[in-house]
Protein backbone atom coordinates (compact mmCIF):
# COMPACT_ATOMS: atom_id res chain seq x y z
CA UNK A 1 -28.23 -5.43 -31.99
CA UNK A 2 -24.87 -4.12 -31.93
CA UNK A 3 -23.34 -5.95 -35.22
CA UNK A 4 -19.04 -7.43 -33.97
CA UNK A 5 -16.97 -8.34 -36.95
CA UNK A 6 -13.24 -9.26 -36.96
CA UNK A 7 -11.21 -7.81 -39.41
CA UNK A 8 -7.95 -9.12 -40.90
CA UNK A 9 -4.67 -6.80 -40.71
CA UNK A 10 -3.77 -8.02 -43.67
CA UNK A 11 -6.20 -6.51 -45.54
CA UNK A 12 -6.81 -9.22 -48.51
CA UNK A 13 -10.04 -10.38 -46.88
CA UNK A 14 -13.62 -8.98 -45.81
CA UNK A 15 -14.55 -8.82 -42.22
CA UNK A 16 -15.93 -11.95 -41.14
CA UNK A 17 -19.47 -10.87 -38.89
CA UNK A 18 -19.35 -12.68 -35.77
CA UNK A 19 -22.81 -13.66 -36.20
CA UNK A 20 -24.39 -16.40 -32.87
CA UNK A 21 -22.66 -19.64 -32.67
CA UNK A 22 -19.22 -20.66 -33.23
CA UNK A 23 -16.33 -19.58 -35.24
CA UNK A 24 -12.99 -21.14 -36.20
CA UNK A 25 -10.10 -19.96 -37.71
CA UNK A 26 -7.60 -21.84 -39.13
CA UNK A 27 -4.71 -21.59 -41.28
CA UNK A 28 -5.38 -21.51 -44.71
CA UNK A 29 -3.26 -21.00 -48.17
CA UNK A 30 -4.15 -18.00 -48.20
CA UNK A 31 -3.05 -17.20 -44.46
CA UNK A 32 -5.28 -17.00 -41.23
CA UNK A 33 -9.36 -17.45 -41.98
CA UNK A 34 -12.66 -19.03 -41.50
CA UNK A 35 -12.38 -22.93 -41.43
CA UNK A 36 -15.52 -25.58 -41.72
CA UNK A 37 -16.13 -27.09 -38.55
CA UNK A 38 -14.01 -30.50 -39.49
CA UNK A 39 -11.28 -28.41 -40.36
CA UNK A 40 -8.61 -28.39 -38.18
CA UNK A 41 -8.67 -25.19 -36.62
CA UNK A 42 -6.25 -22.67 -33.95
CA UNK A 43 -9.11 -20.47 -32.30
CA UNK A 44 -12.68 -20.23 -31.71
CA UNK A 45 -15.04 -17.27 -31.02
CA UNK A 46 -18.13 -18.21 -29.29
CA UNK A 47 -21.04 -15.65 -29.40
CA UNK A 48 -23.68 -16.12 -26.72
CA UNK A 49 -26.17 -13.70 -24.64
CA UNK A 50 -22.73 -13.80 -22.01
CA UNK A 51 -20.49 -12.27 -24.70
CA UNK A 52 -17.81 -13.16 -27.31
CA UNK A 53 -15.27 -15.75 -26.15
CA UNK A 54 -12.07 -16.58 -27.28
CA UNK A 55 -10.85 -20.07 -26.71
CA UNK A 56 -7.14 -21.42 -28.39
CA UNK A 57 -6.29 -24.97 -29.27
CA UNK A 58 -4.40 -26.96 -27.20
CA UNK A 59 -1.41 -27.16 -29.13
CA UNK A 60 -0.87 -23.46 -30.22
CA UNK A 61 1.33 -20.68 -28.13
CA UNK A 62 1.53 -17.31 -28.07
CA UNK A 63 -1.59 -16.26 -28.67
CA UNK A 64 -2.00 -12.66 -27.21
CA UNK A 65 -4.97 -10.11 -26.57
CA UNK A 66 -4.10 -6.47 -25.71
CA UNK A 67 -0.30 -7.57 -25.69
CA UNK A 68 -2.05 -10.34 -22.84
CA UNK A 69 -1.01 -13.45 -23.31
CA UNK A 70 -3.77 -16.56 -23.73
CA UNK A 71 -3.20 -19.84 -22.85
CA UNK A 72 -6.93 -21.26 -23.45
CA UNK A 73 -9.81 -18.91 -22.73
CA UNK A 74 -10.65 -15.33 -23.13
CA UNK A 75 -13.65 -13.17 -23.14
CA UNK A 76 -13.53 -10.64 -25.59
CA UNK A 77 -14.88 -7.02 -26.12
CA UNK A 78 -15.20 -4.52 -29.09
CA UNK A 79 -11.41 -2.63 -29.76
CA UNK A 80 -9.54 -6.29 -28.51
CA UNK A 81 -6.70 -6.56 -30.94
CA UNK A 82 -5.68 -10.69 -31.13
CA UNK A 83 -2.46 -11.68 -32.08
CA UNK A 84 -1.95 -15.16 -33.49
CA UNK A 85 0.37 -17.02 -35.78
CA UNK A 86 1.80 -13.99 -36.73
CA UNK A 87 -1.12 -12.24 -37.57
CA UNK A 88 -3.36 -9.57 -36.11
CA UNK A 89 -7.17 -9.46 -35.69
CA UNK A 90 -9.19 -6.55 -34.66
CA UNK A 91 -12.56 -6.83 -33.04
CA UNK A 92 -15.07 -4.32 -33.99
CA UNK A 93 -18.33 -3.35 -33.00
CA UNK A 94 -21.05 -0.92 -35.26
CA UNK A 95 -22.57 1.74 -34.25
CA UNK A 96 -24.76 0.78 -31.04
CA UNK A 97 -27.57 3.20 -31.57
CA UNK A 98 -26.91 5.38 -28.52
CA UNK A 99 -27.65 9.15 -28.55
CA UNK A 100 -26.02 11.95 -26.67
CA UNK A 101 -28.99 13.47 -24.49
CA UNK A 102 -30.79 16.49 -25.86
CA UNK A 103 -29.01 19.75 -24.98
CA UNK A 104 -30.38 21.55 -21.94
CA UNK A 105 -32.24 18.43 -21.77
CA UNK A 106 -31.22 18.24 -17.09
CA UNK A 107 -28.99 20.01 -15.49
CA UNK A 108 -25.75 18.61 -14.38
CA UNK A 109 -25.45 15.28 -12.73
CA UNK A 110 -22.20 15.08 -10.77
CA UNK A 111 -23.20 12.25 -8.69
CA UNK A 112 -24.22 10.06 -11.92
CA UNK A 113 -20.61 10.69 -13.45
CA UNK A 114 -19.28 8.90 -9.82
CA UNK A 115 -20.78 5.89 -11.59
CA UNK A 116 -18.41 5.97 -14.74
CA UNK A 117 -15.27 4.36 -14.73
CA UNK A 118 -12.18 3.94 -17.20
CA UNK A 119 -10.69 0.21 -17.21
CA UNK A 120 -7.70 -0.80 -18.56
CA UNK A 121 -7.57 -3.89 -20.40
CA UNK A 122 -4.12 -3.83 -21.70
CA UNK A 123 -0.37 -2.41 -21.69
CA UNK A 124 0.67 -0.73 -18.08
CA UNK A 125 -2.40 0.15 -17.47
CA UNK A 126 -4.25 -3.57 -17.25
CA UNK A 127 -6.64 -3.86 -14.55
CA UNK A 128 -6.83 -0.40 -13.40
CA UNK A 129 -10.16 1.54 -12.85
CA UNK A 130 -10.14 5.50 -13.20
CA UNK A 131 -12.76 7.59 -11.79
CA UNK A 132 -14.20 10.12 -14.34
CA UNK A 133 -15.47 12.30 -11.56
CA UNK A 134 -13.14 14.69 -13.50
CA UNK A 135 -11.97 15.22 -16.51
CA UNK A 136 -8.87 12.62 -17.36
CA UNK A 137 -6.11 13.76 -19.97
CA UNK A 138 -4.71 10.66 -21.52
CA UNK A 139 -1.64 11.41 -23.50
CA UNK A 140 2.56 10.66 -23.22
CA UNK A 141 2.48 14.14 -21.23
CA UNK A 142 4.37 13.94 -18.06
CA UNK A 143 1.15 16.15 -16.40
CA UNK A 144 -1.15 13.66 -18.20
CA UNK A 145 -3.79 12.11 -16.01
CA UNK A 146 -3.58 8.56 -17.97
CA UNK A 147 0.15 8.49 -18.81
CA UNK A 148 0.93 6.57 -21.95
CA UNK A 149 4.39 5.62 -24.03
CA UNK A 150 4.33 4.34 -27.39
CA UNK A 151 4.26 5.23 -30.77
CA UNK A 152 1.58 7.38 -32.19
CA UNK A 153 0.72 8.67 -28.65
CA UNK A 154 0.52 12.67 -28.61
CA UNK A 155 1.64 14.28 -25.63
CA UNK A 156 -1.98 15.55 -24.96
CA UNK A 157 -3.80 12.96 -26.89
CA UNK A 158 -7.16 12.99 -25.94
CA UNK A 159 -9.55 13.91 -22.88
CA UNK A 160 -12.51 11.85 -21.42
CA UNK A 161 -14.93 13.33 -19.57
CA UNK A 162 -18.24 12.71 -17.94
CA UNK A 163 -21.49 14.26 -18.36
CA UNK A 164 -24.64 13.33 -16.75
CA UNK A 165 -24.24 9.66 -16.95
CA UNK A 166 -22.70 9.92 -20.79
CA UNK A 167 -18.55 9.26 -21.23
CA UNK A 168 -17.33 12.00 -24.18
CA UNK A 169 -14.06 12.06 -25.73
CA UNK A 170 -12.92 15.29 -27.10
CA UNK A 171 -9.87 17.33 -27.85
CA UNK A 172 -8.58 13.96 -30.07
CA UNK A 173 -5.19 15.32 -31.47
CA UNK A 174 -4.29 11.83 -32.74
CA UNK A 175 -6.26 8.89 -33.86
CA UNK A 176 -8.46 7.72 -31.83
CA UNK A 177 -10.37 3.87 -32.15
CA UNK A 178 -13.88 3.51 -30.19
CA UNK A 179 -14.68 -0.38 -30.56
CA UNK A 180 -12.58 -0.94 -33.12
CA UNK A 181 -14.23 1.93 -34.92
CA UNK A 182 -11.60 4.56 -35.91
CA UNK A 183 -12.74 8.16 -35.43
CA UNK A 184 -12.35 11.38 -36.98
CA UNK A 185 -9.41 13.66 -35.51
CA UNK A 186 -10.94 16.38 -33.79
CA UNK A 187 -8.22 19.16 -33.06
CA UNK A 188 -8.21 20.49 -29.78
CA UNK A 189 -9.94 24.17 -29.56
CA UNK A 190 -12.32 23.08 -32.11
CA UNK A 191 -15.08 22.15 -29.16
CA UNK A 192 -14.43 24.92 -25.97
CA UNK A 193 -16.62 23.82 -23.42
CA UNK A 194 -15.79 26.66 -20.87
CA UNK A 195 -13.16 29.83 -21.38
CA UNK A 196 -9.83 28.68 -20.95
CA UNK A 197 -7.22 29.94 -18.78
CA UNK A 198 -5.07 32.55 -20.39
CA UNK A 199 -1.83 31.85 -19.34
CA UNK A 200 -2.24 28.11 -19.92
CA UNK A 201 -4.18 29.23 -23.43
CA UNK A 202 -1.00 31.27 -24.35
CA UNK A 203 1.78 28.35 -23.45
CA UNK A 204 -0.50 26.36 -25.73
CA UNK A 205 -1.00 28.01 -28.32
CA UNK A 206 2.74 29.07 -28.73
CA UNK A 207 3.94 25.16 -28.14
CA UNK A 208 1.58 24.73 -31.38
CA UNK A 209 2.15 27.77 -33.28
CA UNK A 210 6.24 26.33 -32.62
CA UNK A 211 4.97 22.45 -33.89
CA UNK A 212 2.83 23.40 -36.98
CA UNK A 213 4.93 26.55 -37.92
CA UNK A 214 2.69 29.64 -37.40
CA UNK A 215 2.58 32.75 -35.38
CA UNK A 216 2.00 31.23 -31.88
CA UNK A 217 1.19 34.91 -30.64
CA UNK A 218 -1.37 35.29 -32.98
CA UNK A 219 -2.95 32.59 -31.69
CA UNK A 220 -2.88 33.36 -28.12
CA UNK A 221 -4.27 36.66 -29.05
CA UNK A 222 -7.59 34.61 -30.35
CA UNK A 223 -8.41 33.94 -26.83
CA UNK A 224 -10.84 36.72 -25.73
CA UNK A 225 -12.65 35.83 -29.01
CA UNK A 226 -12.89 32.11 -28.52
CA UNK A 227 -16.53 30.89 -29.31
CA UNK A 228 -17.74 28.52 -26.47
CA UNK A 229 -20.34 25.45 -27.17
CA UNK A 230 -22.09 23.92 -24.49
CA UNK A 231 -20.78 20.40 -23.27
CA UNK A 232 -23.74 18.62 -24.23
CA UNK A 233 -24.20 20.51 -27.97
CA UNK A 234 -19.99 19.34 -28.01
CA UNK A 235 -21.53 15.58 -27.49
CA UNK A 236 -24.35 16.38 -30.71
CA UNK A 237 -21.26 17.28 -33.12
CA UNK A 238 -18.87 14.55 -31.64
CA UNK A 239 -21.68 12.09 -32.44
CA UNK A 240 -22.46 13.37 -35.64
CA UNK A 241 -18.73 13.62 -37.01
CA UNK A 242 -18.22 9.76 -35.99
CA UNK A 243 -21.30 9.11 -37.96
CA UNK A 244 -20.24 11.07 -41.06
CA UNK A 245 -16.48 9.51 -40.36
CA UNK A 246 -17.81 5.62 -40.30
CA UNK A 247 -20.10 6.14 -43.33
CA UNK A 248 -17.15 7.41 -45.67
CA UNK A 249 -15.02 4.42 -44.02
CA UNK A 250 -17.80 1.95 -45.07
CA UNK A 251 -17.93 3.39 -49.17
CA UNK A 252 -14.34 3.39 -48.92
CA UNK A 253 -14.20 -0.63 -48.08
CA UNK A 254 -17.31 -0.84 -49.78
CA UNK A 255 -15.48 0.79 -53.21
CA UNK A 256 -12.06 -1.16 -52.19
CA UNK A 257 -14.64 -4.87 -52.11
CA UNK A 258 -15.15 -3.79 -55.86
CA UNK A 259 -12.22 -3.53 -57.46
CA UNK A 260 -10.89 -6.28 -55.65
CA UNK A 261 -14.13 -8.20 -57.36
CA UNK A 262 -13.23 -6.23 -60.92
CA UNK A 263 -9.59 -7.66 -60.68
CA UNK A 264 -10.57 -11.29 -59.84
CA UNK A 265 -13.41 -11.00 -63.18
CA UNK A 266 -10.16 -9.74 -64.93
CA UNK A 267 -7.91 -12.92 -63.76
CA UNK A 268 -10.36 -15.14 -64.62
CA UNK A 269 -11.34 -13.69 -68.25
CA UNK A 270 -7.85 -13.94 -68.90
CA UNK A 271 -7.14 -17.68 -68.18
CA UNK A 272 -10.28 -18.39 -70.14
CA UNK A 273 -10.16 -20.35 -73.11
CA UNK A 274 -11.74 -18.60 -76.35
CA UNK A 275 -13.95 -21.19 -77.10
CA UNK A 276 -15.52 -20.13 -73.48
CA UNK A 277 -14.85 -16.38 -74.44
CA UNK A 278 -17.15 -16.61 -77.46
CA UNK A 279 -20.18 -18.27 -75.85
CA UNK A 280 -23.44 -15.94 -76.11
């Protein structure tokens, strides 16, 4: 099963796992957090076989999902960002298990990639469904497919593509989050799934060379030599770097749960008396 946890902007407390049942949240001295069921408390999350919902107390306002404002119920999904009381919750889902399909596994499937849609669930964008029949450039780019303003959006920040049946997200020049899950930043050119076109490979190249301060010629001039990988071996490496990139995450928090642990034993040792100190 695909594991959800909500984690805490704030940082000074674990995820809580979003196991079946109910959850409440309520304000606490510490801030926003888990609250006993007679608590008084300012939302719920409900996990069923329908899905996570999100249902706000009566008396609270301006609660907001995706920038959405809530007024009592919500069903939620994995990369929802909450906003309540002045604090922000991120929903995040594991890894799900799923595979990218062997390489040279089927040819082609044009008319399964009709099936695959991009919805938007917040910001301009709410409600709309994309077709990835093609592939869709999503960046602040006025030529960008999915047009998007905002802070830490690159002007070509990403592409989204179908193959047979399976969504894949490459050419990431800026962070990217996949259910909540942030991935590794995969610079464009790293993954060429067909030869590029040399006038648009030169204006490219030179617009970097120009942003990260190198020869942009010398770049360009890398074009005839340009290795290209197969779509679907693109999808193997993708899947394996998000692996790699989630498992250093999770020794990071893992390492961070520690010392937070360590500094609490410290407190405590502190404020003890020394008749306590000195017991075997």
């Amino acid at each position: 099963m695909n594991e959800l946890r909500l984690r805490f902007s704030d940082g000074d407390q674990p995820d809580l796992v979003l196991g079946a049942g109910v959850h409440a949240l309520g304000r606490l001295p510490t801030g926003l957090g888990p609250v006993d069921g007679g608590q008084p408390w300012l939302l719920q999350l409900c996990n069923d076989r329908r899905g996570i919902w999100l249902t706000v107390a009566d008396e609270l306002r301006g609660v907001h999902v995706n920038g959405r404002p809530v007024q009592h119920v919500a069903m939620l999904r994995a990369g929802d960002s909450i906003h309540v009381d002045g604090n922000e919750l991120l929903l995040t889902a594991a890894s799900d298990g799923r595979r990218p399909p062997p390489a040279g596994s089927a040819p082609r499937d044009p008319i399964g990639n009709l099936r695959l849609v991009l919805r938007g669930v917040g910001g301009a964008h709410h409600g709309r469904s994309i077709s990835l029949a093609e592939p869709r450039r999503i960046g602040r780019a006025s030529d960008a497919d999915i047009r998007i303003e905002g802070p830490g959006i690159a002007e070509r920040h990403a592409v989204i593509e179908a193959i047979n049946g399976h969504a894949m997200l490459r050419d990431a020049e800026a962070g990217v989050l996949v259910n909540g899950q942030r991935l590794g930043m995969v610079t464009a050119g790293q993954f060429l799934t067909e030869t590029p076109d040399p006038s648009a490979f030169r204006e490219r190249a030179l617009a970097t060379g120009a942003r990260i301060g190198v020869d942009g010629e010398a770049l360009a001039a890398t074009h005839d030599s340009l290795e290209i990988v197969s779509a679907e071996r693109a999808l193997q490496i993708t899947a394996l770097l998000a692996v790699i990139a989630n498992a250093l995450s999770g020794i990071g928090y893992q390492g961070y749960l520690s010392r937070q642990a360590l500094a609490q034993i410290a407190a405590i040792s502190v404020g003890a008396s020394p008749e306590l100190m000195s017991l075997p």
